[in-house]
PDB file of N, CA and C in Angstrom:
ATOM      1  N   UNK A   1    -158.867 171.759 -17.659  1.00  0.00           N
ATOM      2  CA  UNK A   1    -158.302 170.428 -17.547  1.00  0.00           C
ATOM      3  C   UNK A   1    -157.476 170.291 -16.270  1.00  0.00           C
ATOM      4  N   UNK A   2    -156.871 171.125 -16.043  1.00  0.00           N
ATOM      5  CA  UNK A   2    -155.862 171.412 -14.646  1.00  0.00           C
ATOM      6  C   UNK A   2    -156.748 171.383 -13.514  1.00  0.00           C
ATOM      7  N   UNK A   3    -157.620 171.599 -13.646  1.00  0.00           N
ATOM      8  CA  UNK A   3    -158.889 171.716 -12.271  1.00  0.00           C
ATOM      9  C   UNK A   3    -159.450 170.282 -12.319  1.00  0.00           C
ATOM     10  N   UNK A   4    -159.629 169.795 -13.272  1.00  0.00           N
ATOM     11  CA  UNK A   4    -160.491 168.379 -12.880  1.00  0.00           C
ATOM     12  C   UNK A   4    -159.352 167.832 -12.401  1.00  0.00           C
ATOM     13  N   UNK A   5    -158.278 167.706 -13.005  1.00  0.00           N
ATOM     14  CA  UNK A   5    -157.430 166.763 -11.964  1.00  0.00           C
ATOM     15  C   UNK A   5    -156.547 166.988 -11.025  1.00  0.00           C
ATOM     16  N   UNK A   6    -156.582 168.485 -10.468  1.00  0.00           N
ATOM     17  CA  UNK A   6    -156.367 168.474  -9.490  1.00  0.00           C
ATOM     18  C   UNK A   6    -157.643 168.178  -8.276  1.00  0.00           C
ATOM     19  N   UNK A   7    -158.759 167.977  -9.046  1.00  0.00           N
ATOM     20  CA  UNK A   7    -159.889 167.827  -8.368  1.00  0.00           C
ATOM     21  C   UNK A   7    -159.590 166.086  -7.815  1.00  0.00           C
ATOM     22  N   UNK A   8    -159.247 165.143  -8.633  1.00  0.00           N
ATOM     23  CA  UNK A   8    -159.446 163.897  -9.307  1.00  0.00           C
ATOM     24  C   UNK A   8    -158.497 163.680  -7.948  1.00  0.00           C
ATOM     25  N   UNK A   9    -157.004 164.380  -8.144  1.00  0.00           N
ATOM     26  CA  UNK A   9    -155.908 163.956  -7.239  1.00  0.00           C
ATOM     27  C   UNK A   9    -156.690 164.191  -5.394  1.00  0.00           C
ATOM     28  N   UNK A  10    -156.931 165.059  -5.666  1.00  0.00           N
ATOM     29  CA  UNK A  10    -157.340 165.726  -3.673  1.00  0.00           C
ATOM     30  C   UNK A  10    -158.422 165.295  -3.283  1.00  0.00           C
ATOM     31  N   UNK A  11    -159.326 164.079  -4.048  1.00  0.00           N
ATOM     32  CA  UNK A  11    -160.484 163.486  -3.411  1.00  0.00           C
ATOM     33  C   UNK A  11    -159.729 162.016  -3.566  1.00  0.00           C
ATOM     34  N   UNK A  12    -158.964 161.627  -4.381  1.00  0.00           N
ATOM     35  CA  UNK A  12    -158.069 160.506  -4.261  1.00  0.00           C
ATOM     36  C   UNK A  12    -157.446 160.265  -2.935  1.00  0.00           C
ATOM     37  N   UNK A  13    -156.662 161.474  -2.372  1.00  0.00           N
ATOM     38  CA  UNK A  13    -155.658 161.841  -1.233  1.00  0.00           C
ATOM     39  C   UNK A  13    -156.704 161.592  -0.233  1.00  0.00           C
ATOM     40  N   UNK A  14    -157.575 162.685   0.145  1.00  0.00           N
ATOM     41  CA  UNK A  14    -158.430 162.711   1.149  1.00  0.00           C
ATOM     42  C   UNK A  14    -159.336 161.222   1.176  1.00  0.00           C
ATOM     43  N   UNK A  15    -159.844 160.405   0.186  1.00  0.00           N
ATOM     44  CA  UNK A  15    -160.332 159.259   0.209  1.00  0.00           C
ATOM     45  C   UNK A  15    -158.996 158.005   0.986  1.00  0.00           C
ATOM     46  N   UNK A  16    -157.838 158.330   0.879  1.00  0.00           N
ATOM     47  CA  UNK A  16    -156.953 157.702   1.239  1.00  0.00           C
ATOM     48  C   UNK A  16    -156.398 157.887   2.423  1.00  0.00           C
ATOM     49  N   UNK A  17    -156.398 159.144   2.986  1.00  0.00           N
ATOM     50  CA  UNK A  17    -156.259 159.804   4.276  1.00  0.00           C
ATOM     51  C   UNK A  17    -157.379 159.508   5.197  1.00  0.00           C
ATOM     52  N   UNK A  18    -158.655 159.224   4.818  1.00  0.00           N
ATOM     53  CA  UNK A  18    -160.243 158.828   5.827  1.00  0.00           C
ATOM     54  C   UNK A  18    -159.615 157.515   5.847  1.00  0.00           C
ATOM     55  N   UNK A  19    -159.730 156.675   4.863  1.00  0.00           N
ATOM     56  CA  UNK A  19    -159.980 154.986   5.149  1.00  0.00           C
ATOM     57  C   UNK A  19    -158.819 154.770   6.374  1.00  0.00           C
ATOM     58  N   UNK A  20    -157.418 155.322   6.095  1.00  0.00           N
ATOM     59  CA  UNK A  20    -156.528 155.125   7.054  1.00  0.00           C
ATOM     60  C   UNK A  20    -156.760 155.652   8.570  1.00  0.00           C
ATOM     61  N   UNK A  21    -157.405 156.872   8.604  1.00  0.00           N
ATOM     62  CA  UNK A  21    -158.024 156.799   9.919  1.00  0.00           C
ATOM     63  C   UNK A  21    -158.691 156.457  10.840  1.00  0.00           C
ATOM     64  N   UNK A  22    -159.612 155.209   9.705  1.00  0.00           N
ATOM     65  CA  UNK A  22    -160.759 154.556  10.068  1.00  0.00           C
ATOM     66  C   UNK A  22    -160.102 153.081  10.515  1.00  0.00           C
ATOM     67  N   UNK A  23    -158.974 152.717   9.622  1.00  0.00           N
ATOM     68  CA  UNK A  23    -158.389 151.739  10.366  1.00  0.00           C
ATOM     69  C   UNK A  23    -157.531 151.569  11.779  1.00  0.00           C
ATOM     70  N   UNK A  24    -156.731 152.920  11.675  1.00  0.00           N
ATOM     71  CA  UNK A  24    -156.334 152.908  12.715  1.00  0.00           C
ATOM     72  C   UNK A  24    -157.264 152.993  14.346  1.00  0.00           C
ATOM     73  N   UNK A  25    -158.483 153.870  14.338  1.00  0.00           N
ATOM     74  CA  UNK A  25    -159.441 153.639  15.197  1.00  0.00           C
ATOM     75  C   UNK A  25    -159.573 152.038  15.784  1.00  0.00           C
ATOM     76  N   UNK A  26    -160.000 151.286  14.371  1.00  0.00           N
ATOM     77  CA  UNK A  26    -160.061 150.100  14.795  1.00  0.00           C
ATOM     78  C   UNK A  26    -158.944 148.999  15.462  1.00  0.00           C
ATOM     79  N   UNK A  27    -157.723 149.827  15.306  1.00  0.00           N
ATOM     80  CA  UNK A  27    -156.745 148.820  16.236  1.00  0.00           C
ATOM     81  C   UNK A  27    -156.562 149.279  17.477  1.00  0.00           C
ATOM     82  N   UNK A  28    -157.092 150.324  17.816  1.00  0.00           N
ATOM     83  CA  UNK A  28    -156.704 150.908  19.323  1.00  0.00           C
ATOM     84  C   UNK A  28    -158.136 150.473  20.305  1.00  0.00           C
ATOM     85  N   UNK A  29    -159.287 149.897  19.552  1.00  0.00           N
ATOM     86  CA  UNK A  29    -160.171 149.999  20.275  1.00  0.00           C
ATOM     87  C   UNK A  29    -159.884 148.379  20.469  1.00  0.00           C
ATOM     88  N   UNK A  30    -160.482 148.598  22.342  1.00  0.00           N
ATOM     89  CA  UNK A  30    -160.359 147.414  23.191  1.00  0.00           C
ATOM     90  C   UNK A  30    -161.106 146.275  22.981  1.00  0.00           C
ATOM     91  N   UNK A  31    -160.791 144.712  23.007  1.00  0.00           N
ATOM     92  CA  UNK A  31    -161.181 143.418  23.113  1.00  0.00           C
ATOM     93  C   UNK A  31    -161.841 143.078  24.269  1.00  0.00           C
ATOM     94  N   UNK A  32    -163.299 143.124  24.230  1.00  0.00           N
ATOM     95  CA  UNK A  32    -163.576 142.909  25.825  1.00  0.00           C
ATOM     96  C   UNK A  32    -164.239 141.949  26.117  1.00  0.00           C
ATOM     97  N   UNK A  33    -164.090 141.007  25.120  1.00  0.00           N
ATOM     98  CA  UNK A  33    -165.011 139.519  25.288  1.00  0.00           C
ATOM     99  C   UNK A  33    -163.966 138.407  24.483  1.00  0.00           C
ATOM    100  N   UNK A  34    -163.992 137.267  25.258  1.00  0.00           N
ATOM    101  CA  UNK A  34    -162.957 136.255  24.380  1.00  0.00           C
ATOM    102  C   UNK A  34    -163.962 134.927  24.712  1.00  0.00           C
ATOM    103  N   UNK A  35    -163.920 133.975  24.148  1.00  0.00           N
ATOM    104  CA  UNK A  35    -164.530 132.783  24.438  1.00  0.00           C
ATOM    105  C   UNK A  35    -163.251 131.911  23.871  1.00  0.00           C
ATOM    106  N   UNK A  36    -162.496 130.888  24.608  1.00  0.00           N
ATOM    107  CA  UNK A  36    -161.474 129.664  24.051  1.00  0.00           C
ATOM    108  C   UNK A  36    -161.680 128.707  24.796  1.00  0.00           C
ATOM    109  N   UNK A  37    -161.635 127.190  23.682  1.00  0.00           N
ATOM    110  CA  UNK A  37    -161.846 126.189  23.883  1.00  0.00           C
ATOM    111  C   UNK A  37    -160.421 126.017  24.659  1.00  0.00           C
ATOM    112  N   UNK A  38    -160.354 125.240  25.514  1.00  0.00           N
ATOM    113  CA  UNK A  38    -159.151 124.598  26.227  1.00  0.00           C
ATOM    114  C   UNK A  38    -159.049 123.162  26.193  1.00  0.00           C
ATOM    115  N   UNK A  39    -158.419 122.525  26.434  1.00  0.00           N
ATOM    116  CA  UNK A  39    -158.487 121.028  25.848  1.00  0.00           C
ATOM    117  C   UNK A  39    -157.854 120.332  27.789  1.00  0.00           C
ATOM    118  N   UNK A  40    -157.709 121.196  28.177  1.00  0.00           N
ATOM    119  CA  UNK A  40    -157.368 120.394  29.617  1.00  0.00           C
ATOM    120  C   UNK A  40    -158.741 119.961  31.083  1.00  0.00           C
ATOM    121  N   UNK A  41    -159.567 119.589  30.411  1.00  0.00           N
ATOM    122  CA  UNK A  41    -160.743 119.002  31.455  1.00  0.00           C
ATOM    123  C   UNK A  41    -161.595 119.850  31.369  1.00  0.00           C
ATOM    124  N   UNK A  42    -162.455 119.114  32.358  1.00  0.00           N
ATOM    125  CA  UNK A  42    -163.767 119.669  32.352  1.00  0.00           C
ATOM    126  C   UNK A  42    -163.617 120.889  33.622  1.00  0.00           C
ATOM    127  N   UNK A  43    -165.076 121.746  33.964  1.00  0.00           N
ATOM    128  CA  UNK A  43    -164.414 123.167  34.942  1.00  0.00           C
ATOM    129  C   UNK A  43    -164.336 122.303  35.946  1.00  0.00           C
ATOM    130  N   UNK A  44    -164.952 121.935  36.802  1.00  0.00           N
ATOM    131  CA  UNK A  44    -164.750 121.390  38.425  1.00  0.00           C
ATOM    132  C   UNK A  44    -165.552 122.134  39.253  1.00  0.00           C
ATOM    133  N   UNK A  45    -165.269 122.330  40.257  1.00  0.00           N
ATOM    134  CA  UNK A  45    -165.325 123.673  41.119  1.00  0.00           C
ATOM    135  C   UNK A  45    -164.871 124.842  41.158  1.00  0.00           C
ATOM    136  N   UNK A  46    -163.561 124.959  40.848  1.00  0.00           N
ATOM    137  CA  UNK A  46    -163.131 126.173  40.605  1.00  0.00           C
ATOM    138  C   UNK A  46    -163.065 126.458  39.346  1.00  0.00           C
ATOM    139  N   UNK A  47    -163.888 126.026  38.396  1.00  0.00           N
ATOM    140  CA  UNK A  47    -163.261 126.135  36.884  1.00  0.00           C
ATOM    141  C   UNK A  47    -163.407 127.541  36.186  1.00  0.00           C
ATOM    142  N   UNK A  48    -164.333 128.868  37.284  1.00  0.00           N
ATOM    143  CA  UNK A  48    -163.411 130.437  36.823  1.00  0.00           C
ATOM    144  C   UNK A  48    -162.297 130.859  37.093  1.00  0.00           C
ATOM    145  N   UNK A  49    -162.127 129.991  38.269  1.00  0.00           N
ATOM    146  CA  UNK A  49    -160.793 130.745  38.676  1.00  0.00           C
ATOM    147  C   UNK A  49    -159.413 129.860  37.467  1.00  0.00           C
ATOM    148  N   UNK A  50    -159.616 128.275  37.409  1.00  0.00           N
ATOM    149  CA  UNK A  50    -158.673 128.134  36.044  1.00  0.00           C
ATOM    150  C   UNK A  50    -158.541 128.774  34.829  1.00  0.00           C
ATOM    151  N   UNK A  51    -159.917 128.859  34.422  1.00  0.00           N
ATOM    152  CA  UNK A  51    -160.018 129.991  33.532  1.00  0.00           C
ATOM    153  C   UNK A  51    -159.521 131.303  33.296  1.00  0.00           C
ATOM    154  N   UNK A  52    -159.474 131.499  34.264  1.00  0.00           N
ATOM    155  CA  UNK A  52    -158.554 133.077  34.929  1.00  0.00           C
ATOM    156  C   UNK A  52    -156.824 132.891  34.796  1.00  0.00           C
ATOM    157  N   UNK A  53    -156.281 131.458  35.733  1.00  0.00           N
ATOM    158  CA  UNK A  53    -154.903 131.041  34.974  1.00  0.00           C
ATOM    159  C   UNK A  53    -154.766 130.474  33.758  1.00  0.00           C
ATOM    160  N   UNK A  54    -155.500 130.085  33.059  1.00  0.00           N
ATOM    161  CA  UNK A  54    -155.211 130.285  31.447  1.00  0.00           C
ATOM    162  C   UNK A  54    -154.807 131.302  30.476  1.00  0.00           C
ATOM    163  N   UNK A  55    -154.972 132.261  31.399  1.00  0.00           N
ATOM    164  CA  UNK A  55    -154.353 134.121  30.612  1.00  0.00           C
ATOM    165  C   UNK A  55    -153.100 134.217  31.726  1.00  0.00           C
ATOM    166  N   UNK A  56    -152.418 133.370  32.466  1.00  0.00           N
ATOM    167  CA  UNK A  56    -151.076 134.072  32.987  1.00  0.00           C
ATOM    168  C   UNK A  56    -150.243 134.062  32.346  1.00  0.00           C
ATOM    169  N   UNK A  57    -149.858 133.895  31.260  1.00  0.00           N
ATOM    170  CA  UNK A  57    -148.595 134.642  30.147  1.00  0.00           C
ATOM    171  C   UNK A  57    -149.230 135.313  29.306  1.00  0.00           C
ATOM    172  N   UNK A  58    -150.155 135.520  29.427  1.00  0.00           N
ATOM    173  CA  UNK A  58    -151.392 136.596  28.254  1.00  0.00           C
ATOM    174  C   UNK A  58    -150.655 137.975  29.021  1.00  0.00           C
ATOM    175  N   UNK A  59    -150.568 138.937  27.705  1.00  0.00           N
ATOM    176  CA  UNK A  59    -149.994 140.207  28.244  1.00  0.00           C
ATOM    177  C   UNK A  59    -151.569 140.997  29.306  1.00  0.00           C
ATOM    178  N   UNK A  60    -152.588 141.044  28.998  1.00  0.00           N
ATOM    179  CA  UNK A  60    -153.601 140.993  29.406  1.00  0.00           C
ATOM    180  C   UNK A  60    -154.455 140.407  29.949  1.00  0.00           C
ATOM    181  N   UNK A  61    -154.778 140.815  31.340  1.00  0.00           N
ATOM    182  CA  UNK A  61    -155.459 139.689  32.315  1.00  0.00           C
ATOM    183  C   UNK A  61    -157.252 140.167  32.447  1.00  0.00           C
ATOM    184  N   UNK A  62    -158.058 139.003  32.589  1.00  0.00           N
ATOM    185  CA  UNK A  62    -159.245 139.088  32.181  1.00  0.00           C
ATOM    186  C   UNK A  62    -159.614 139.099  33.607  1.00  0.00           C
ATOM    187  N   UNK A  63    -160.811 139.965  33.531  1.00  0.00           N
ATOM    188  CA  UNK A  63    -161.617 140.066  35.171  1.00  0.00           C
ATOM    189  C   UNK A  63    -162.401 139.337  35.679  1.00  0.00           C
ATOM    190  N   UNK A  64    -162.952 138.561  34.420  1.00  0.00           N
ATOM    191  CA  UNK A  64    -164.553 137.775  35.238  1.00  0.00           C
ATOM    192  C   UNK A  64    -164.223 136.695  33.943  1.00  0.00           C
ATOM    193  N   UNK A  65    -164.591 135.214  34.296  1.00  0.00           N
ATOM    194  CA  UNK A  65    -164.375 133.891  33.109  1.00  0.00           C
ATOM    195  C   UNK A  65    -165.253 133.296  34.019  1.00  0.00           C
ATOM    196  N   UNK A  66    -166.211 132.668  33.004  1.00  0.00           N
ATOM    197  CA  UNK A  66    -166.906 132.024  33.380  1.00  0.00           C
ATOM    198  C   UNK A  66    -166.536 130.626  32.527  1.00  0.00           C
ATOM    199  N   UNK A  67    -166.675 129.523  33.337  1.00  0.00           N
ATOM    200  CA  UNK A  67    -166.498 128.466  32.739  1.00  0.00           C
ATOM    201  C   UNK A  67    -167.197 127.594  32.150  1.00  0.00           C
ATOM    202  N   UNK A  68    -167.399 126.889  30.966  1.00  0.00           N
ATOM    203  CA  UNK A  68    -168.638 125.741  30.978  1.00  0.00           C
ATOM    204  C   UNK A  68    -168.119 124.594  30.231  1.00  0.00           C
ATOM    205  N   UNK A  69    -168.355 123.460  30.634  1.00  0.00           N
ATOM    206  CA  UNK A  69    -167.430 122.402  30.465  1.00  0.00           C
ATOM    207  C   UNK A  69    -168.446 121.339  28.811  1.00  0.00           C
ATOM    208  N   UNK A  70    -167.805 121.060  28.123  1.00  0.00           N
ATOM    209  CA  UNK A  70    -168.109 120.894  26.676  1.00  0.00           C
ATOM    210  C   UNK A  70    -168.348 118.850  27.037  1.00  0.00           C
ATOM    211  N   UNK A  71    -169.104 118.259  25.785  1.00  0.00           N
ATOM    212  CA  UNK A  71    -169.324 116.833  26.356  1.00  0.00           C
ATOM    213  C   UNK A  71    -168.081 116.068  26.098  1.00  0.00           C
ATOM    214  N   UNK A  72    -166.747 116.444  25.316  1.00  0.00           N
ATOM    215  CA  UNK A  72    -165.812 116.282  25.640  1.00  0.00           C
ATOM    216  C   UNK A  72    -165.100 116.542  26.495  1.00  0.00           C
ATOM    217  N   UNK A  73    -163.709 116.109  26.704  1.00  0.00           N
ATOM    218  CA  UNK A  73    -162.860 116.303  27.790  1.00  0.00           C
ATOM    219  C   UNK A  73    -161.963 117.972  27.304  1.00  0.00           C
ATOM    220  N   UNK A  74    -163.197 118.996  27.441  1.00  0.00           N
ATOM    221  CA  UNK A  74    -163.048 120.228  26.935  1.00  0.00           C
ATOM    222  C   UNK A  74    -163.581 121.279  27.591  1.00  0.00           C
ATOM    223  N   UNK A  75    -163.082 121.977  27.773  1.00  0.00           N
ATOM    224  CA  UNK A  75    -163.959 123.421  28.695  1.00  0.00           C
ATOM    225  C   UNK A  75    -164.143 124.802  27.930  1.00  0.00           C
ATOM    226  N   UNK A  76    -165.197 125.429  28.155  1.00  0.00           N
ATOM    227  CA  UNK A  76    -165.377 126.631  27.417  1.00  0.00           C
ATOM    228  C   UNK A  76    -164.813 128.019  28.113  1.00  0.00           C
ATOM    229  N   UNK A  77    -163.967 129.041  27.651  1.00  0.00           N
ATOM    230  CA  UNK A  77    -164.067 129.936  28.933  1.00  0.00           C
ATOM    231  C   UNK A  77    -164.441 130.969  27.875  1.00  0.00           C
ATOM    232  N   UNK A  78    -165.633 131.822  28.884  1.00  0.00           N
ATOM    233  CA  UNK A  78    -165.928 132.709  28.470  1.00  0.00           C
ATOM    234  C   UNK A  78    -165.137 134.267  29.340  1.00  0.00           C
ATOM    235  N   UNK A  79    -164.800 135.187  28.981  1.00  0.00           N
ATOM    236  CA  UNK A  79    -164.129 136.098  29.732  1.00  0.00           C
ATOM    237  C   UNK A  79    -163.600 137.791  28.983  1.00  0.00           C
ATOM    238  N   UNK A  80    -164.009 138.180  30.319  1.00  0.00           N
ATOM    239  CA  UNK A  80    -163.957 139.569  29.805  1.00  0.00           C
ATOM    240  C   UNK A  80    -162.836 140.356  30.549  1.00  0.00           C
ATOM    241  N   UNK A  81    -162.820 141.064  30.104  1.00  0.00           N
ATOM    242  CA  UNK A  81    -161.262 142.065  29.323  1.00  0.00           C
ATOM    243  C   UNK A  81    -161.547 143.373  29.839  1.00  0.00           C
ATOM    244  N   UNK A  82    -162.712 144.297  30.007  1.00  0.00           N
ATOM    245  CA  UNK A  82    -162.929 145.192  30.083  1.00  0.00           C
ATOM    246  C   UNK A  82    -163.276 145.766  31.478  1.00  0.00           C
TER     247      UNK A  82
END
């Protein structure tokens, strides 16, 4: 009886010890694609490079945004992180 549940307890533990490792993996791994609607116009001409100042108080600055302007007075930015 002492063996099954110490069996019962240490696949409990270790089942509880994996899942938590598996989550933590998932918060350290990097965001390298974002797409946000913006509500301030359509792109223009420069509308990667606005796209690009739309992340200047973002703790993280994106390398490449591509812009595409929505049939509202809305723009799409697409942009990567990585």
């Amino acid at each position: 009886m002492r063996r099954a549940t110490l069996f019962i307890v240490s696949f409990v533990f270790i089942s509880l010890l994996l899942s938590n490792i598996q989550d933590g993996e998932a918060l350290t791994k990097k965001k390298c694609f974002e797409a946000k609607v913006f509500p301030s116009g359509k792109c223009g001409r420069d509308g990667n490079y606005n796209c690009k100042k739309e992340y200047k108080n973002s703790r993280v600055k994106p390398t490449n945004c591509k812009c595409f302007s929505n049939f509202d007075e809305t723009r799409l930015c697409n942009c990567t992180f990585c």
